[in-house]
Protein backbone atom coordinates (compact mmCIF):
# COMPACT_ATOMS: atom_id res chain seq x y z
CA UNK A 1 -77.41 115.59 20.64
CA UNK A 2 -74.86 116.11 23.64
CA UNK A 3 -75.21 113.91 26.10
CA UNK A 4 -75.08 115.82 29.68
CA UNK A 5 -72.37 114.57 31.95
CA UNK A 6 -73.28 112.83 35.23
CA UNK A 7 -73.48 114.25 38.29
CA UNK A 8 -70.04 114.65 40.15
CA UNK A 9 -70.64 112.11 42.80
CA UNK A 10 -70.29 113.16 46.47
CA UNK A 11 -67.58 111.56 48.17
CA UNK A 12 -67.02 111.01 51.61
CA UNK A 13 -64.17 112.74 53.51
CA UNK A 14 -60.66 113.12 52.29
CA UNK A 15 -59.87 111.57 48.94
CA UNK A 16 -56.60 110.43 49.88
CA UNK A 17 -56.26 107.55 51.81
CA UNK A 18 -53.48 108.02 54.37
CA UNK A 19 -52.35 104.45 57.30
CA UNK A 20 -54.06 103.68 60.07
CA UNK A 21 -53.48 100.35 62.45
CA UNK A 22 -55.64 98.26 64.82
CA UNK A 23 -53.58 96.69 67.55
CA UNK A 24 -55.03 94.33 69.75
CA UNK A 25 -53.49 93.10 72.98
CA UNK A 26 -52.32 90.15 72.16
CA UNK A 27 -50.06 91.87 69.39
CA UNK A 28 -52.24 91.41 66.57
CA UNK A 29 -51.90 94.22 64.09
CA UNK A 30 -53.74 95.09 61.24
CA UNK A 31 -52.44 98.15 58.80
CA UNK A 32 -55.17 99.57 56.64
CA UNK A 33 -56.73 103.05 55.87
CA UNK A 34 -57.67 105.68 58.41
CA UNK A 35 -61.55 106.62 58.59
CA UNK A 36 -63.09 109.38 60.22
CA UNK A 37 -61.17 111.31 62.67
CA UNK A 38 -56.98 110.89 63.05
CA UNK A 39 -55.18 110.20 66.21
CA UNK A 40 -55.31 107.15 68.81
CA UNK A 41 -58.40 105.51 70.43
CA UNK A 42 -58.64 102.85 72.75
CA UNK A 43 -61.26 100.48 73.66
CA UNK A 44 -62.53 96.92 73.90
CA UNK A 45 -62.92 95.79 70.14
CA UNK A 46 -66.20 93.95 69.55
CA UNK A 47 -67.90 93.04 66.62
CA UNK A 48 -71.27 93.67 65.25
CA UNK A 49 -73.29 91.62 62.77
CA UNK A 50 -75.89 93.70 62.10
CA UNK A 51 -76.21 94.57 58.16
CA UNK A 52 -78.22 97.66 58.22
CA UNK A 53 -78.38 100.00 60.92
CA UNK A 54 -74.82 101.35 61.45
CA UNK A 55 -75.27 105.11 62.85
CA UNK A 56 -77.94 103.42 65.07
CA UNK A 57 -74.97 101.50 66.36
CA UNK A 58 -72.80 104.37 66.55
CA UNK A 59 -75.32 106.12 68.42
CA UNK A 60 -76.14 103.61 71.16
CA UNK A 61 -74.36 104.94 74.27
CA UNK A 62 -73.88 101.02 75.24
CA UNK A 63 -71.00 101.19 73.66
CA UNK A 64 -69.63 103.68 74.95
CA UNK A 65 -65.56 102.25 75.62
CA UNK A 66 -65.60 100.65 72.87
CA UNK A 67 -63.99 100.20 69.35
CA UNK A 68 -67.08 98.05 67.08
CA UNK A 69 -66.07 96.32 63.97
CA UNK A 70 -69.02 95.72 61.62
CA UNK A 71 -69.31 92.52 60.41
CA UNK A 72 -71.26 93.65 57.12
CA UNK A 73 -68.41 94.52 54.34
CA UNK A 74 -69.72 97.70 52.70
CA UNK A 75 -70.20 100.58 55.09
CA UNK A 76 -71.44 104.00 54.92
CA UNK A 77 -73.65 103.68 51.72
CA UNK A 78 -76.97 105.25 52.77
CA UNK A 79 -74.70 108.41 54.52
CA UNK A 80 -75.82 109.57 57.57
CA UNK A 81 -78.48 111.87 59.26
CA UNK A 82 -80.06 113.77 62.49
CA UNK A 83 -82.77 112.11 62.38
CA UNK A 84 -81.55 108.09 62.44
CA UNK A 85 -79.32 109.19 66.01
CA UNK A 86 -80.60 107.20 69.33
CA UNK A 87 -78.40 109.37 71.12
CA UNK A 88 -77.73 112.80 71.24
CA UNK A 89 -74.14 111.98 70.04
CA UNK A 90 -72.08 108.90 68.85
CA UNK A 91 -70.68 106.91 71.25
CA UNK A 92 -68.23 104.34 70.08
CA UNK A 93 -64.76 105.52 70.68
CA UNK A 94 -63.33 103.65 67.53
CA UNK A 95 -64.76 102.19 64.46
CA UNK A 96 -63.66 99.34 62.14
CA UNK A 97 -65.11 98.41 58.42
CA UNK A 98 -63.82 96.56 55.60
CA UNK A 99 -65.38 98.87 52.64
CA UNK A 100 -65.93 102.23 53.45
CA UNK A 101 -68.46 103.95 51.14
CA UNK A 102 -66.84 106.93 49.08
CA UNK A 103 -70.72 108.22 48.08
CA UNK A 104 -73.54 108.33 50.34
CA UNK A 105 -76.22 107.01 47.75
CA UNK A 106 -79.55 108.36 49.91
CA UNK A 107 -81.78 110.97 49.39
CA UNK A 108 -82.27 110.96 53.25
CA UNK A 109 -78.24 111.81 53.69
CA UNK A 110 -77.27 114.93 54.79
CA UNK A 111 -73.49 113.85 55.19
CA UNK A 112 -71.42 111.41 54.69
CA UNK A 113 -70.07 108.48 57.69
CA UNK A 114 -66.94 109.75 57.62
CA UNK A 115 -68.04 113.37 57.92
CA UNK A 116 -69.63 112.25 60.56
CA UNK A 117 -67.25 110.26 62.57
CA UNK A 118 -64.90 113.19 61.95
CA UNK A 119 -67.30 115.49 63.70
CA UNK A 120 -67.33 113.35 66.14
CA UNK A 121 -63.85 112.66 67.03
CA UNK A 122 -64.57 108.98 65.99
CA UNK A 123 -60.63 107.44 65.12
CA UNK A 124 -61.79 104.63 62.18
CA UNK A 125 -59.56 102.39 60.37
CA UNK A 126 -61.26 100.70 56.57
CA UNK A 127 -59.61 98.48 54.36
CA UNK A 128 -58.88 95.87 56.79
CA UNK A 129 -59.99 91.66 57.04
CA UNK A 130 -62.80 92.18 59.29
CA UNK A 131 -63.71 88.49 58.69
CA UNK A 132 -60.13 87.56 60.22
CA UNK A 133 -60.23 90.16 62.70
CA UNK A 134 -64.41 88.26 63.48
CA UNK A 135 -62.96 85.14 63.87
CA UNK A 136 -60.13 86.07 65.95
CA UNK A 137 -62.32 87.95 68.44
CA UNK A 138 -64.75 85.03 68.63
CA UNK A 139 -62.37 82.26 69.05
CA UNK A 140 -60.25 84.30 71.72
CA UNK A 141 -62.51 86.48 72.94
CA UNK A 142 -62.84 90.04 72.95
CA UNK A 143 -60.01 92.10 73.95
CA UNK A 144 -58.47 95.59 74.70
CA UNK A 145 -57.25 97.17 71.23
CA UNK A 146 -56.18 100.68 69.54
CA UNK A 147 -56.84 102.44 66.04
CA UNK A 148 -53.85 104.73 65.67
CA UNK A 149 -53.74 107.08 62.62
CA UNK A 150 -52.24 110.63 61.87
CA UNK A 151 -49.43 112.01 64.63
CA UNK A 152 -49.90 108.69 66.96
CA UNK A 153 -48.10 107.18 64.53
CA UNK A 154 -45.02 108.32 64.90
CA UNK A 155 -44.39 106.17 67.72
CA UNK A 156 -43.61 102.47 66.96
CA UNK A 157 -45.82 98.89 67.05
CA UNK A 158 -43.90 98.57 70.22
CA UNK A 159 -44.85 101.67 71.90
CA UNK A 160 -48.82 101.30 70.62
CA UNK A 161 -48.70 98.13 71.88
CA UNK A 162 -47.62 99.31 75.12
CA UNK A 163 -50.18 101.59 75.56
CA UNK A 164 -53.17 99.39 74.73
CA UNK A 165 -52.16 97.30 77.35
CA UNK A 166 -51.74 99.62 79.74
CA UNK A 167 -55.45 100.66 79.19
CA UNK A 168 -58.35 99.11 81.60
CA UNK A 169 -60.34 95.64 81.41
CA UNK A 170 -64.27 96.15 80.73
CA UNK A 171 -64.43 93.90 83.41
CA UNK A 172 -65.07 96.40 86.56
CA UNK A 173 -65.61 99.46 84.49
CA UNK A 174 -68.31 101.85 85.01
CA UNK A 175 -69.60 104.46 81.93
CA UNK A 176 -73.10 104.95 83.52
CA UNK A 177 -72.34 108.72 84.92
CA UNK A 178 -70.75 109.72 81.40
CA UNK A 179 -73.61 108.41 78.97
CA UNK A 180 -76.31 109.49 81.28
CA UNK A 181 -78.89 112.68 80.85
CA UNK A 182 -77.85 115.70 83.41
CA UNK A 183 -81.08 116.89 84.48
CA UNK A 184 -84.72 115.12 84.30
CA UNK A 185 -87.42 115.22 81.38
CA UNK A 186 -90.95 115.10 81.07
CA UNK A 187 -91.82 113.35 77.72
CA UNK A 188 -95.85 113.76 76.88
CA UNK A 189 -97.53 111.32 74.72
CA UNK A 190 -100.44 112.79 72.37
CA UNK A 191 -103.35 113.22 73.75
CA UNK A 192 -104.70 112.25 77.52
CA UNK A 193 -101.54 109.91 79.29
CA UNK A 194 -102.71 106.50 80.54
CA UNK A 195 -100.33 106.22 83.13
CA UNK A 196 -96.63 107.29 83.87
CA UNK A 197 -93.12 105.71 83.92
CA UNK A 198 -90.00 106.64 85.39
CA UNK A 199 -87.42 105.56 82.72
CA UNK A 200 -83.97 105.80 84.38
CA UNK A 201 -81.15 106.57 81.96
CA UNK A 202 -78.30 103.94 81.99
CA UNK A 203 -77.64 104.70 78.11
CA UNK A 204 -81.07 104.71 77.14
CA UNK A 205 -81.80 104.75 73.17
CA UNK A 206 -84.52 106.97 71.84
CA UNK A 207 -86.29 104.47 70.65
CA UNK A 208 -86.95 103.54 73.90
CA UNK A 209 -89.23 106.44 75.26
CA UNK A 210 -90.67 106.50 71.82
CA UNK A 211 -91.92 103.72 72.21
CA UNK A 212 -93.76 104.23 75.63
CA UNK A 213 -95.21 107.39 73.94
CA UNK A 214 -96.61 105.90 71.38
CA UNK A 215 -98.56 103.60 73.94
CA UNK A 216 -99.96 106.69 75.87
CA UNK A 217 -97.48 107.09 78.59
CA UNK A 218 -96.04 109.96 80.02
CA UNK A 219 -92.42 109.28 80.64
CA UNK A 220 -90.74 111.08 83.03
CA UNK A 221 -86.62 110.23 81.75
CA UNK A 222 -84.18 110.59 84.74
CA UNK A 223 -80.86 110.63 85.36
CA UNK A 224 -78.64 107.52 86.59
CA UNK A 225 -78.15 109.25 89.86
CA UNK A 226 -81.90 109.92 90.75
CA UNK A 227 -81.93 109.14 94.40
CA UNK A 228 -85.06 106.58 95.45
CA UNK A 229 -86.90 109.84 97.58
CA UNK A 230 -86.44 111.58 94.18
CA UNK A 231 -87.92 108.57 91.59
CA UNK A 232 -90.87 107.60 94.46
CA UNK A 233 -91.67 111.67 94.66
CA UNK A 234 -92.82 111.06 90.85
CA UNK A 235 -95.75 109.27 92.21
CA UNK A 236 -94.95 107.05 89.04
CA UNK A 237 -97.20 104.19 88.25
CA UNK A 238 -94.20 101.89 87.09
CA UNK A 239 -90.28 101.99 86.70
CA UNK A 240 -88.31 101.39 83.18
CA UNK A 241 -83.86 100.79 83.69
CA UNK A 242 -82.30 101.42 79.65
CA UNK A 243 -79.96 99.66 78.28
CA UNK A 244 -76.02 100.97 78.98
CA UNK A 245 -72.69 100.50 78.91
CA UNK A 246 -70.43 98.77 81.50
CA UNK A 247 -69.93 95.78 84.32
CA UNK A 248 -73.12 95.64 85.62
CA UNK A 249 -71.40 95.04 89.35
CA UNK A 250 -69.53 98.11 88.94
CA UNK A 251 -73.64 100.09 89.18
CA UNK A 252 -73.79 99.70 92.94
CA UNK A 253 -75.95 102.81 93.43
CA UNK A 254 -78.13 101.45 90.53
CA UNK A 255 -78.85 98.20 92.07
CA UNK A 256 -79.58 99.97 95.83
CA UNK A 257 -81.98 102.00 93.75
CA UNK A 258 -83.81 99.42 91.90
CA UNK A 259 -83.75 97.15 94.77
CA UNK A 260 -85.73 100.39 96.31
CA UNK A 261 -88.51 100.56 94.02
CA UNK A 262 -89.28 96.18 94.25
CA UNK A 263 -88.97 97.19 98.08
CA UNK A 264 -91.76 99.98 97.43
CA UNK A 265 -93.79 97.58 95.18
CA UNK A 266 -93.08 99.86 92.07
CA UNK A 267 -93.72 97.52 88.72
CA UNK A 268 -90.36 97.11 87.02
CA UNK A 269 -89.57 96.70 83.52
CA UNK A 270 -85.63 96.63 82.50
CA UNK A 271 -84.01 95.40 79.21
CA UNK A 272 -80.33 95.17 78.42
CA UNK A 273 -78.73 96.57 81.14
CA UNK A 274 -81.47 96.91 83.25
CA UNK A 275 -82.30 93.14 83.22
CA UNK A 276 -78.58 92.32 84.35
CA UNK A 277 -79.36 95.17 87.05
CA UNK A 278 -82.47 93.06 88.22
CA UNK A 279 -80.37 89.75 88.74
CA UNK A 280 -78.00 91.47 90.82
CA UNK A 281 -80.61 93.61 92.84
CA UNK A 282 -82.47 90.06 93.44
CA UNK A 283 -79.06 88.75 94.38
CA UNK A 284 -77.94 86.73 91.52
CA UNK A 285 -74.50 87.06 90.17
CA UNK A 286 -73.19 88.25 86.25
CA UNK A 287 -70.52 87.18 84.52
CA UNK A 288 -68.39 88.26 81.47
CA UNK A 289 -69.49 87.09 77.69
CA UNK A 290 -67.02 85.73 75.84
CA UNK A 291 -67.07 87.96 72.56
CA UNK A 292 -70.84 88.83 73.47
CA UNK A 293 -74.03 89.21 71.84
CA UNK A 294 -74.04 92.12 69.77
CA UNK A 295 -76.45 92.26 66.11
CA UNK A 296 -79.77 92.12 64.70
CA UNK A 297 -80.83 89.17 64.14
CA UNK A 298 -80.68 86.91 67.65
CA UNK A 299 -83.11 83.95 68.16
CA UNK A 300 -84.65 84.05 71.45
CA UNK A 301 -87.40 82.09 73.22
CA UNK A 302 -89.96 82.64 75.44
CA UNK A 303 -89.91 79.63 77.67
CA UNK A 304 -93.60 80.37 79.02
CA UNK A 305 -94.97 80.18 75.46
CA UNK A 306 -92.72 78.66 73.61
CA UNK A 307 -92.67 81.19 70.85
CA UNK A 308 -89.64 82.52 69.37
CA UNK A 309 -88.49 86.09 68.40
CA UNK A 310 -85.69 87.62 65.81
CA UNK A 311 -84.09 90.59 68.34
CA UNK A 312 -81.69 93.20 68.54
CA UNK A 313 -78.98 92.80 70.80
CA UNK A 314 -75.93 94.63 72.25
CA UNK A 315 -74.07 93.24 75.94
CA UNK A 316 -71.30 91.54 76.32
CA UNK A 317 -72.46 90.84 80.09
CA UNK A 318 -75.12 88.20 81.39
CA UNK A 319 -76.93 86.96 84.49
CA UNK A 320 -75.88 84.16 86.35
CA UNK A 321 -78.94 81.66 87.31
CA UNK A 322 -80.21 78.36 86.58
CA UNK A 323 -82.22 77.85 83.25
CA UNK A 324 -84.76 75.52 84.83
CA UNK A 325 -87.00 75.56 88.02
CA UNK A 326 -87.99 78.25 90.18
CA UNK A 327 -85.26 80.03 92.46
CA UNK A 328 -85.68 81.75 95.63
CA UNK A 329 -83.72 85.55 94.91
CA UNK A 330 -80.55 85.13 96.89
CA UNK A 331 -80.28 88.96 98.04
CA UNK A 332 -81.50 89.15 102.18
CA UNK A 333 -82.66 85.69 102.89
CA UNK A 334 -85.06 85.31 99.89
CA UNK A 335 -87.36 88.42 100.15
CA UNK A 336 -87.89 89.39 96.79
CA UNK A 337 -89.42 85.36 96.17
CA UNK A 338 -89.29 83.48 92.92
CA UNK A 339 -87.82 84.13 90.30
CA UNK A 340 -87.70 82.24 86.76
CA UNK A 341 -85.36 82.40 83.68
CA UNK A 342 -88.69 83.79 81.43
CA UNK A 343 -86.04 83.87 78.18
CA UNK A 344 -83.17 82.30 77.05
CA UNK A 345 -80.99 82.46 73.23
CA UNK A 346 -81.04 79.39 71.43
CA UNK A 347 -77.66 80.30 70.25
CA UNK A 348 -76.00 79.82 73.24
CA UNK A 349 -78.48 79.37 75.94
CA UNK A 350 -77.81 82.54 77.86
CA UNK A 351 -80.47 83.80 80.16
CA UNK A 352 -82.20 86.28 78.10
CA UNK A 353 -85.18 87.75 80.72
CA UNK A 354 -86.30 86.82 84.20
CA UNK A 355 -89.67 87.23 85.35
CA UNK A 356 -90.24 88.20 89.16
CA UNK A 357 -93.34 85.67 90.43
CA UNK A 358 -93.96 87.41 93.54
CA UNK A 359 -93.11 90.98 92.19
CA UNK A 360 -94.30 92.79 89.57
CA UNK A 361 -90.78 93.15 87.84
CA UNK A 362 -89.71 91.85 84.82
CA UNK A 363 -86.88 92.27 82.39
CA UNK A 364 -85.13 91.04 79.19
CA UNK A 365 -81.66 91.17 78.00
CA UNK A 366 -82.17 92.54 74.57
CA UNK A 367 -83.43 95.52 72.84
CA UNK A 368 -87.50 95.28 72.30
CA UNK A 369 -87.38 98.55 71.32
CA UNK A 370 -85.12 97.66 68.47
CA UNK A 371 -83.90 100.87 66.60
CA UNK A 372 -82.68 99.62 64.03
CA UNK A 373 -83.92 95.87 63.65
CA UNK A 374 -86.33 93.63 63.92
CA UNK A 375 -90.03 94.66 65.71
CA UNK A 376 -90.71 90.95 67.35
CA UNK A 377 -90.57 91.47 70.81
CA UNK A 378 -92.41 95.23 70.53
CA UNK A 379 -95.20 93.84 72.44
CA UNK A 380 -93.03 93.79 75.52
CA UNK A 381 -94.19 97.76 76.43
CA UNK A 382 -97.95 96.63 76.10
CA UNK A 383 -97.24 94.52 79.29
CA UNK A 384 -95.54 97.64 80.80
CA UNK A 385 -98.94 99.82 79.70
CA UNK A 386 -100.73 96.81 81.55
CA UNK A 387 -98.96 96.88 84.66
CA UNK A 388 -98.48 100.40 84.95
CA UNK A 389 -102.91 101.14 84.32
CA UNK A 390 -103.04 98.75 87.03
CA UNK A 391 -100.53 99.97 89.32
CA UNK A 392 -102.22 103.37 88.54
CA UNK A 393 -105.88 101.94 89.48
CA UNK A 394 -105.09 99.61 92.56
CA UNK A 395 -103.43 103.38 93.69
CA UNK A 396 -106.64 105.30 93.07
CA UNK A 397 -108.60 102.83 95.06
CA UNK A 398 -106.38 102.96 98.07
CA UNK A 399 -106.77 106.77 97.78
CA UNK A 400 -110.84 106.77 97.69
């Protein structure tokens, strides 16, 4: 009996492996394969330590600037799909792994990761010591960098060099306008809507308004540069600010808006971006992470309960305020009230959510929505349903 050959396995890309480079600012090179698309990227390099999840990452338009290096060794092994983006494209502008995948070993693959980054015009680099490269970032922080592969190197380590330092800090920069939806949306949930939300796109995920959907609200998604006559015309019952990319003080028309809708008395939810948004609308101040918080697998607490939840997360900014107490908002003599750190990492005791006491805004600084990872803090858009029915009711009353 002949025994049938296996199937030819499908490999990923181009078969031959051809040089790449990462160069980092401080001269730090590292020479390994090129991945995905050829030429030169720059960025700031960050790393993320989620294990699963990587075209979710990709996809994420908060990291849009940015070159990501996944922590997890072997990437690229479950291929890649339409249906796993959060994003209508992919975002990062470089990508680093140790172990790229030559098969894509799922039956829910319809390419491979380096097909994809190729269609993308994603410059990757693979075969490189992403656990030194880890280290480096977390220890010095995270810094400006380059992948150079194909033509771009034909200039020297000199001249590469020279032009990732020439690039801009993160510090100050603003990607809200590119990552951002062009025109508005109405999203229906199934069946009869409970209430609506105006979600304002800073980067959001798709998760996101999924999410909101699935609790019976009609979202209506809008762009980052929705004036505040626009968003109130929506008559909506509450107000969600996505995630994004960026120095939060760099979204000066953001804040102005949000600071609108607390003015209007509008309940607020923001995560992510939108919760570093909130601090500076109330007045507070952010500052730069070192290396950030970017993975699936964070620790959190809330401080009102007690309890603690596994989250996604993805910033590499933070809000500024006191962990204990109750704090009068800085911004025009205290009018927004109290305010309270409601969150906070136990790795590091960053604020992780504030919680308005006079308002009905609240925020967190990580992903509840969680696509991919962990489902903990889900619950988070039931207290968005409850504020927005009420919102909804206290209006009909008024009206009758």
């Amino acid at each position: 009996m002949t025994t049938p050959a296996p199937a030819t396995p499908r490999l990923s890309g181009r078969a031959r492996r051809e040089r790449a480079l990462l160069i980092l600012e401080d001269g730090t090179v590292l020479r390994g394969s090129a991945y995905g698309a050829r030429g030169a990227r720059f960025g700031e390099v960050v790393f993320t330590t989620g294990m699963t999840g990587y075209q979710e990452t990709l996809s994420d338009p908060s990291y849009a600037g940015q070159i990501v290096v996944q922590t997890a060794p072997h990437i690229g092994n479950t291929g890649a799909n339409a249906e796993d983006m959060e994003s209508r494209r992919v975002w990062v502008r470089g990508y680093a792994v140790r172990d790229a995948s030559r098969i894509a070993s799922s039956f829910r693959a319809e390419q491979s990761l380096d097909d994809l980054l190729i269609s993308s015009d994603v410059v990757g680099i693979s075969d490189i010591d992403t656990r030194m490269l880890t280290r480096r970032l977390r220890e010095e922080g995270s810094a400006r960098g380059g992948i150079f592969s194909g033509e771009a190197l034909e200039a020297s380590e000199e001249e590469l060099l020279a032009q990732v330092r020439e690039q801009p800090q993160m510090a100050g920069s603003s990607f809200v306008e590119e990552v951002t939806i062009a025109q508005p949306v109405v999203l229906e949930p199934e069946g009869e809507a409970v209430a609506t939300v105006a979600a304002v796109d800073l980067g959001i995920k798709g998760a996101s308004p999924r999410s909101m959907l699935a609790r019976g609200l009609r979202v209506h998604l809008l762009p980052a540069t929705t004036s505040l006559e626009d968003l109130l015309a929506i008559g909506a019952d509450a107000v969600f600010f996505s995630n994004g990319p960026g120095d939060p003080s760099a979204a000066t028309a953001q804040i102005e808006l949000l600071r609108g809708v607390l003015d209007a008395g509008v309940p607020f939810f923001g995560i992510c971006f939108g919760n570093q948004l909130l601090g500076r609308a109330l007045g507070f101040d952010t500052y730069k992470l070192k290396f950030g918080h970017r993975g699936i697998n964070q620790p959190v607490q809330d401080r009102e309960t007690g309890q603690v939840a596994i989250t996604a997360h993805n910033h590499g900014f933070a809000v500024d305020v006191p962990l204990e107490g109750e704090h009068t908002a800085p911004h025009d003599g205290g009018r927004y009230g109290r305010v309270v750190v409601s969150h906070v990492g136990l790795n590091d005791d960053v604020v992780e959510g504030l919680r308005c006491l006079d308002l009905p805004a609240y925020s967190v600084q990580y992903h509840p929505e969680a696509a991919g990872g962990p489902h903990d803090a889900s619950p988070l858009f039931d207290r968005l349903v409850e504020l927005a029915v009420a919102h909804r009711a206290a209006s009909a009353d008024k009206e009758s």
